[in-house]
Protein backbone atom coordinates (compact mmCIF):
# COMPACT_ATOMS: atom_id res chain seq x y z
CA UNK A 1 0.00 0.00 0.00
CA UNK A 2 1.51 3.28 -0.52
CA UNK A 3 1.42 6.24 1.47
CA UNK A 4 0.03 9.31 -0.51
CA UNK A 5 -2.92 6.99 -2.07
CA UNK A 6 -3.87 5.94 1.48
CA UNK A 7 -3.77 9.79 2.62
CA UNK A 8 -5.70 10.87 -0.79
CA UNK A 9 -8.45 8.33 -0.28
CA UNK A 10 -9.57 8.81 3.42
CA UNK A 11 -8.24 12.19 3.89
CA UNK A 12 -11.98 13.35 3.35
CA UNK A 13 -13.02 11.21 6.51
CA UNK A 14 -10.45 12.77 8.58
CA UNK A 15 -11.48 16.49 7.77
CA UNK A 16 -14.75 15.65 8.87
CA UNK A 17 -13.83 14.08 11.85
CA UNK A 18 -11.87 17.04 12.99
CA UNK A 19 -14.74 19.47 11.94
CA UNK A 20 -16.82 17.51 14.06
CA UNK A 21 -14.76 17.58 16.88
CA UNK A 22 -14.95 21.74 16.93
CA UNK A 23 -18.95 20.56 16.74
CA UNK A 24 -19.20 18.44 19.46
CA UNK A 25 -16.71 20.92 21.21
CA UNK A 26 -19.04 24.10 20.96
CA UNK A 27 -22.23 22.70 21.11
CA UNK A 28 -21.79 19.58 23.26
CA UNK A 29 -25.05 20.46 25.06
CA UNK A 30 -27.60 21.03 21.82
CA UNK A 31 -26.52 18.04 19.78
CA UNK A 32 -29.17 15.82 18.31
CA UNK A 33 -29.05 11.96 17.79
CA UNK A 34 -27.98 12.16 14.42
CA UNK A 35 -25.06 14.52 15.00
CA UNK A 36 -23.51 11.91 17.52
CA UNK A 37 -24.55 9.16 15.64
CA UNK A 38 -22.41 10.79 12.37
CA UNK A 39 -19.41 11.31 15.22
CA UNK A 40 -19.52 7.27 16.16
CA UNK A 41 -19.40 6.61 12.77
CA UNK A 42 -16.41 8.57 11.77
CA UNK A 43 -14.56 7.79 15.07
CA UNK A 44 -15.13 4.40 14.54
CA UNK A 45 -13.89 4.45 10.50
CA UNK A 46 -10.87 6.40 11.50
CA UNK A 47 -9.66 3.93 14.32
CA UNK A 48 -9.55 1.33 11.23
CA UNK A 49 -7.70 4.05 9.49
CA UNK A 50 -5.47 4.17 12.28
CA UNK A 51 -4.49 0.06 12.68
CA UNK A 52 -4.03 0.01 8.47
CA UNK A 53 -1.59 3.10 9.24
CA UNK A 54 0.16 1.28 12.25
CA UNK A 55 0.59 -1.63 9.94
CA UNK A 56 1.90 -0.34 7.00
CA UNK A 57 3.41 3.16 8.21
CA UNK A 58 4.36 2.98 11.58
CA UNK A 59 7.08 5.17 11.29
CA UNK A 60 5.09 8.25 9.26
CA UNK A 61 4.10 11.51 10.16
CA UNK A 62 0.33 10.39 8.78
CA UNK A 63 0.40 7.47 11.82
CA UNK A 64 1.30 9.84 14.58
CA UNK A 65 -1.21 12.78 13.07
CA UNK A 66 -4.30 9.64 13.47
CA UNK A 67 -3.04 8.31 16.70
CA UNK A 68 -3.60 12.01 18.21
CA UNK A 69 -7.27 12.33 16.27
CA UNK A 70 -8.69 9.14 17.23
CA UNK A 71 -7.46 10.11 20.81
CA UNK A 72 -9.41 13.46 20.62
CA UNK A 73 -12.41 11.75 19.41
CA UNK A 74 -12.27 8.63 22.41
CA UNK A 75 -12.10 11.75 24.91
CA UNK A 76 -15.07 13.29 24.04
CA UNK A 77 -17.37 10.63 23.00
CA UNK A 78 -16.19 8.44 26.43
CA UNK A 79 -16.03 11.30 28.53
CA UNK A 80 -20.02 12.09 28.02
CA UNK A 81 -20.98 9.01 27.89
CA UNK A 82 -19.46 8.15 31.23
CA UNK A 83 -21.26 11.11 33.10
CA UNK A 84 -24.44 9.59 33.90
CA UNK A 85 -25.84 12.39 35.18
CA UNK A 86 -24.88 14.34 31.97
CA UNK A 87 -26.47 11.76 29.48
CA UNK A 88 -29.37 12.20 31.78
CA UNK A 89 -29.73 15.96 31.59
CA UNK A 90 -28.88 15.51 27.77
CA UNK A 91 -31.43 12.84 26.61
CA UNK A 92 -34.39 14.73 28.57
CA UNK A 93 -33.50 18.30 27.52
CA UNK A 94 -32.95 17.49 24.04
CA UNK A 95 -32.77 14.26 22.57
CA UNK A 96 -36.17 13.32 23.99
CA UNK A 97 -37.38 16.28 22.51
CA UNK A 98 -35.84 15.94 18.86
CA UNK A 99 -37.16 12.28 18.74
CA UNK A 100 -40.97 13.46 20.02
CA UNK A 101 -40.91 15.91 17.37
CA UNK A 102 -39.50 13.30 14.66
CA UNK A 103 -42.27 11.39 15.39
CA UNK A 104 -44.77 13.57 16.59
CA UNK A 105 -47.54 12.09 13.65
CA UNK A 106 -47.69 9.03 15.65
CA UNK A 107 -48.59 10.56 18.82
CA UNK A 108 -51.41 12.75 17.47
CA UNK A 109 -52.18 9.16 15.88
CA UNK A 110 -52.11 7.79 19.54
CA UNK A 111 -54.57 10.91 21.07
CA UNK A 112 -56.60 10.09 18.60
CA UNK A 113 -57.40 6.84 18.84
CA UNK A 114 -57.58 7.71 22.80
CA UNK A 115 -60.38 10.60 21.84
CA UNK A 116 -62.33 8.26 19.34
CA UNK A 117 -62.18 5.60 22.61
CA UNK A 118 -63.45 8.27 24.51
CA UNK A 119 -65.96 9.85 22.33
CA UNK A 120 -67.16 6.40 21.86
CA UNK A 121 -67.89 5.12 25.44
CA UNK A 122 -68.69 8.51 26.46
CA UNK A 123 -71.66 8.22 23.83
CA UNK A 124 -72.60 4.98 24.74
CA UNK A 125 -73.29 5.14 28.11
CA UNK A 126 -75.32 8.52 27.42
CA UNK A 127 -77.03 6.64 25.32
CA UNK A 128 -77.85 3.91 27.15
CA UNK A 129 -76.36 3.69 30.89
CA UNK A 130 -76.85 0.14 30.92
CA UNK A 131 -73.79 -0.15 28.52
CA UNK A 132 -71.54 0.85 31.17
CA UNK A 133 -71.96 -2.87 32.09
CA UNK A 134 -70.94 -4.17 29.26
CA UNK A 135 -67.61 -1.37 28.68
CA UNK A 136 -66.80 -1.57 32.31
CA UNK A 137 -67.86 -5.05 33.36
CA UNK A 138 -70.00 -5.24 36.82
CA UNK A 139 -66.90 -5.36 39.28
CA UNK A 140 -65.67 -2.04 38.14
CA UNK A 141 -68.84 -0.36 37.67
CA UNK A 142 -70.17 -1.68 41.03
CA UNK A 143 -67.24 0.82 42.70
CA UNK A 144 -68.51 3.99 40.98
CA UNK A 145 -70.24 6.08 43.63
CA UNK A 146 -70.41 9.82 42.05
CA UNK A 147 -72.04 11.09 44.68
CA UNK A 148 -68.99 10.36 46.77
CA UNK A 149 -66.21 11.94 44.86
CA UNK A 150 -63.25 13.47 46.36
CA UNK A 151 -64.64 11.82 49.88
CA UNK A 152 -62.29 9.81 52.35
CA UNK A 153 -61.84 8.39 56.00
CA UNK A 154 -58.78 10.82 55.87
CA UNK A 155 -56.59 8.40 56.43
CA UNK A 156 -54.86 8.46 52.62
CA UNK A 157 -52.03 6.89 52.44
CA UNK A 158 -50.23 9.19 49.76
CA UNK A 159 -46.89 7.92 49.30
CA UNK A 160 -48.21 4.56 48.94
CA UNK A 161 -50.80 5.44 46.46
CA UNK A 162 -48.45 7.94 44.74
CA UNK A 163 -46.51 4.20 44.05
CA UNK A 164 -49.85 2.52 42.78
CA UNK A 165 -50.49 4.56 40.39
CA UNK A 166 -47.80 5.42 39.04
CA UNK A 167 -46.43 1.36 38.56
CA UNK A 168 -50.26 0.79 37.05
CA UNK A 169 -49.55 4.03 34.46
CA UNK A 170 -46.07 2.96 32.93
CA UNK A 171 -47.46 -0.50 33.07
CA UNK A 172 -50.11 0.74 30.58
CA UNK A 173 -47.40 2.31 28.99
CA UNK A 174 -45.22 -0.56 28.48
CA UNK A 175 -47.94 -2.49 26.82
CA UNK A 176 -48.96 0.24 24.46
CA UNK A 177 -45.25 0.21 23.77
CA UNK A 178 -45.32 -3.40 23.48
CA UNK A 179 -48.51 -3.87 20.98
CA UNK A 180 -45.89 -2.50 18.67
CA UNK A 181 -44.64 -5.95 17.91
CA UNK A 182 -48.03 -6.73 17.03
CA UNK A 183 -47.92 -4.48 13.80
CA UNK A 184 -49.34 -1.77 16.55
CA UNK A 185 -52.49 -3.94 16.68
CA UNK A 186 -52.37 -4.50 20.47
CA UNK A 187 -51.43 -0.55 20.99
CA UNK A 188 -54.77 0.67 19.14
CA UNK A 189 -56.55 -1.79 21.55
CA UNK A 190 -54.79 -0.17 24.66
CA UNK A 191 -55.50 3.04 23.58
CA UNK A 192 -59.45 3.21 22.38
CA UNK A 193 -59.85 0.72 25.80
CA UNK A 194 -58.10 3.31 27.88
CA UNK A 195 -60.16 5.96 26.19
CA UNK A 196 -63.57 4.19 26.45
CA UNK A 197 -62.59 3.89 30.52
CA UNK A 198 -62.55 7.61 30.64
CA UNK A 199 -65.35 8.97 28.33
CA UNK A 200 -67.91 6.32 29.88
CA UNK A 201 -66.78 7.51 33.28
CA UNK A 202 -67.22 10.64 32.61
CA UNK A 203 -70.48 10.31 31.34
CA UNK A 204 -71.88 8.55 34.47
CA UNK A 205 -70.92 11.66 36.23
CA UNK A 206 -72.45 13.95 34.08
CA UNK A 207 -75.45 12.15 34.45
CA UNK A 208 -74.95 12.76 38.08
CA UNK A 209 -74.10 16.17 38.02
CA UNK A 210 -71.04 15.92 38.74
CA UNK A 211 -69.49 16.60 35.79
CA UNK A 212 -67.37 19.54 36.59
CA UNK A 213 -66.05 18.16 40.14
CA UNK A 214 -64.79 14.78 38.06
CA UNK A 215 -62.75 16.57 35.85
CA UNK A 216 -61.25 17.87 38.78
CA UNK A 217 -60.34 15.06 40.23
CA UNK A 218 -58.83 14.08 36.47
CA UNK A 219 -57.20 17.18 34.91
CA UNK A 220 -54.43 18.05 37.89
CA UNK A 221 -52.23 14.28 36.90
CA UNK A 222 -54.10 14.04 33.96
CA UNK A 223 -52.60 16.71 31.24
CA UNK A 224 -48.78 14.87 32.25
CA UNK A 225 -50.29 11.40 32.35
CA UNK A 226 -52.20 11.54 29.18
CA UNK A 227 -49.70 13.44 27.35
CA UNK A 228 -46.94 10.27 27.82
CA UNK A 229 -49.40 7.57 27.31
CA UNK A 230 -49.84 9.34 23.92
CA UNK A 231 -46.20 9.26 23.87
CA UNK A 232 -45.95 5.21 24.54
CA UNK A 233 -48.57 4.53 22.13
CA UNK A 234 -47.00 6.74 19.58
CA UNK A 235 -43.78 4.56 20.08
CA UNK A 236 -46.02 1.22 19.91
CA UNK A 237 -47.45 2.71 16.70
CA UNK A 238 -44.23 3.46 15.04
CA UNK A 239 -42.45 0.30 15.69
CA UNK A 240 -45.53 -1.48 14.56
CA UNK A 241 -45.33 0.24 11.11
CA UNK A 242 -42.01 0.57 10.63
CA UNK A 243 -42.51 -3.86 10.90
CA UNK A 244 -45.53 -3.52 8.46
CA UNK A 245 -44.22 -0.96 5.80
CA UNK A 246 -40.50 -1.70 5.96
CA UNK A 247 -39.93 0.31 2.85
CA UNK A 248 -36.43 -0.67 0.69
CA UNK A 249 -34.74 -1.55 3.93
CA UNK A 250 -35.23 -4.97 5.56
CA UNK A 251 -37.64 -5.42 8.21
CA UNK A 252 -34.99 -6.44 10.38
CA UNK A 253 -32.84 -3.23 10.03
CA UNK A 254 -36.44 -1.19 10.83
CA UNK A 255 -36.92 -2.98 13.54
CA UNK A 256 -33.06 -2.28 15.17
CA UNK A 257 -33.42 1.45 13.86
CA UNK A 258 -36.94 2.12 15.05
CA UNK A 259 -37.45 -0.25 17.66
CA UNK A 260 -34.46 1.63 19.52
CA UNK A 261 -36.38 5.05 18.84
CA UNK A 262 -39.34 3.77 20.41
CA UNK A 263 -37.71 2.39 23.19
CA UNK A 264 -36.24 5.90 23.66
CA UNK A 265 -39.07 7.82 23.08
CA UNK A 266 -41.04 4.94 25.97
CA UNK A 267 -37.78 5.94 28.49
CA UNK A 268 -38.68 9.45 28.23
CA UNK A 269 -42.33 9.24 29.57
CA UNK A 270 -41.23 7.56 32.70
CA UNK A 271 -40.27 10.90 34.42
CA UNK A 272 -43.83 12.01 33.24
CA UNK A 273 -45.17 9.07 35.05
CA UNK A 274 -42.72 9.47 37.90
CA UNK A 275 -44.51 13.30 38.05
CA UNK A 276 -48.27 12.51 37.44
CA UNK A 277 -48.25 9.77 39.61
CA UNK A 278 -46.53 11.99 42.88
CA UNK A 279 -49.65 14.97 41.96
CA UNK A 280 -52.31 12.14 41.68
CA UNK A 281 -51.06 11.07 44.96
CA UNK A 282 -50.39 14.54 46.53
CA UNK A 283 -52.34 17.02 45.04
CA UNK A 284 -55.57 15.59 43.20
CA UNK A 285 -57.06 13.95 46.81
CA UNK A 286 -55.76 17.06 48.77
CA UNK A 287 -58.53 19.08 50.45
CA UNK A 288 -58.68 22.69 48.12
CA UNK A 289 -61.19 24.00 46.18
CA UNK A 290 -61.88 22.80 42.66
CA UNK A 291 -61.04 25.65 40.66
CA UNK A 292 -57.05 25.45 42.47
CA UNK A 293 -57.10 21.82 41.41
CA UNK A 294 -58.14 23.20 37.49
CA UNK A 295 -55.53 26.18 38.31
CA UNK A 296 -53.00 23.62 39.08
CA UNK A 297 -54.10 21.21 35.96
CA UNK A 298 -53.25 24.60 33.89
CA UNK A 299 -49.86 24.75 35.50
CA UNK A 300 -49.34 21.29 34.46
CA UNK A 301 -49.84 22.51 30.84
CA UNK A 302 -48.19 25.81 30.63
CA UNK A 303 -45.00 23.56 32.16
CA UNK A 304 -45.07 21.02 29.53
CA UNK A 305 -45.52 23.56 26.49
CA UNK A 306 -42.62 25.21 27.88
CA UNK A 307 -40.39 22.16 27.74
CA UNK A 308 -41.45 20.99 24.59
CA UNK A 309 -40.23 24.71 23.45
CA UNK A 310 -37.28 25.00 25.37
CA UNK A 311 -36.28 21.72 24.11
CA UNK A 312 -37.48 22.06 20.55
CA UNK A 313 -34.96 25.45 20.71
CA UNK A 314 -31.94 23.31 21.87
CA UNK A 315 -32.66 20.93 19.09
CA UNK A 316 -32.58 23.95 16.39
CA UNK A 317 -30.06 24.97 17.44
CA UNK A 318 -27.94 22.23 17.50
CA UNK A 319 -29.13 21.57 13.82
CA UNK A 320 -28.25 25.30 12.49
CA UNK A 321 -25.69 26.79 14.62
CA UNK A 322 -22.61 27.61 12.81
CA UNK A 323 -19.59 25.45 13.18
């Protein structure tokens, strides 16, 4: 092998490593999954660029110029990924972000197979009340007292239902997730079932009169909790048609590529869960008036609109910003 062909025909790989060192240098907090994805890959090519160089031209200027390069780039890609913390902070404040907008179609998908759920047994029951039998089956419905809501023996045990609730929520999550394998058969079911629980609920309390206290009792967890089941069934959804429309790549490359998205995208809900779960324990049974618990439930939203922005910002800008 000789020397100047080796350097003319990966020279172009080693510019863009370096340029995306100075990129991963500036904007190490903004980058997206692509942008470190592109960085692996060159790191990765130029380390076998390195071994051909310390086999054939161990002596060389070239050698000792791809020793130091590949060093550079094993500092900065092992560096981050051995702060835990700092993968943390980066996957929430951006990379969760950047992969809910990617695939934001599939979670308006999700919502709206929750509303037509919704819709559905909310119309149902109005309908007929008797249906609420057949939606809700007799055990379930039997424990529906409307008259009593937001009652207790004051003797809530908060932290422990804080826990309930929030295992029983990312378990729905997980299987919404799950149905994906199912062509995203099983994650339609979760979803409409899910929403038919609600809207036939809340019809039985509008029957009732109760109408504005239940949503109440709902809307305080309920904007965070909704939002990442939409979120889980949006990965379900894309993993199960990513398996059904593979396009020109093979179904098992869209299942590595996509299924690791979704699993991603089903990571990022948990602290969603970990949040709606700690208000449904604390702050939906607590004893203040209804319009703080819909004053908190607006909190709730103005909070996530403002991390979906603040994140969607760091995202831009790690795709524009100048090198």
């Amino acid at each position: 092998m000789e020397l100047k062909l080796f350097i003319k025909q990966h020279r172009n790989d080693w510019d863009m490593l370096e340029q995306s060192l100075k990129q991963m240098a500036k904007r190490k907090k903004y980058l997206t999954p692509e942008t470190i994805d592109q960085f692996q890959l060159l790191y990765q090519k130029v380390s076998h660029q390195l071994s051909v160089s310390q086999t054939y031209f161990p002596q060389e200027e070239v050698t000792q110029y791809l020793n130091n390069l590949v060093s550079k780039a094993h500092n900065i890609l092992y560096r981050d990924q051995a702060t835990s913390l700092y993968q943390i902070k980066r996957f929430l404040g951006s990379t969760f972000i950047h992969l809910f907008l990617e695939q934001r179609k599939f979670v308006l998908i999700a919502m709206l197979l929750f509303t037509i759920g919704a819709v559905g047994g909310y119309m149902s029951v109005i309908n007929d009340p008797l249906h609420l039998y057949t939606l809700l089956g007799p055990e379930f419905v039997e424990g529906i007292d409307p008259d009593s809501l937001g009652e207790s023996d004051g003797e809530i045990n908060s932290p422990l239902m804080s826990t309930t609730i929030m295992t029983n929520n990312i378990q729905v999550a997980i299987l919404a997730f799950a149905g994906g394998i199912t062509l995203g058969l099983f994650t339609i079911y979760v979803l409409i079932s899910n929403g038919i629980l609600v809207g036939a609920l809340a019809a039985v309390f509008w029957q009732h009169g109760k109408f504005y206290e239940f949503w109440a009792y709902i809307v305080p967890h309920g904007m965070i909790e909704l939002t990442a089941i939409f979120i889980a069934g949006g990965a379900g959804l894309l993993m199960g048609y990513k398996i059904l429309v593979p396009g020109p790549y093979p179904r098992s490359f869209q299942l590595k590529r996509h299924g690791l998205r979704s699993v991603q995208l089903l990571l990022g809900t948990v602290p969603l869960f970990v949040i709606a779960g700690i208000i449904e324990g604390y702050i939906t049974p607590a004893d203040i008036s209804l319009e703080a618990k819909y004053a908190f439930a607006f909190i709730t939203v103005i909070a996530l609109i403002l991390y979906i922005l603040i994140g969607k910002r760091k995202v831009i800008h790690s795709t524009v910003a100048p090198d």
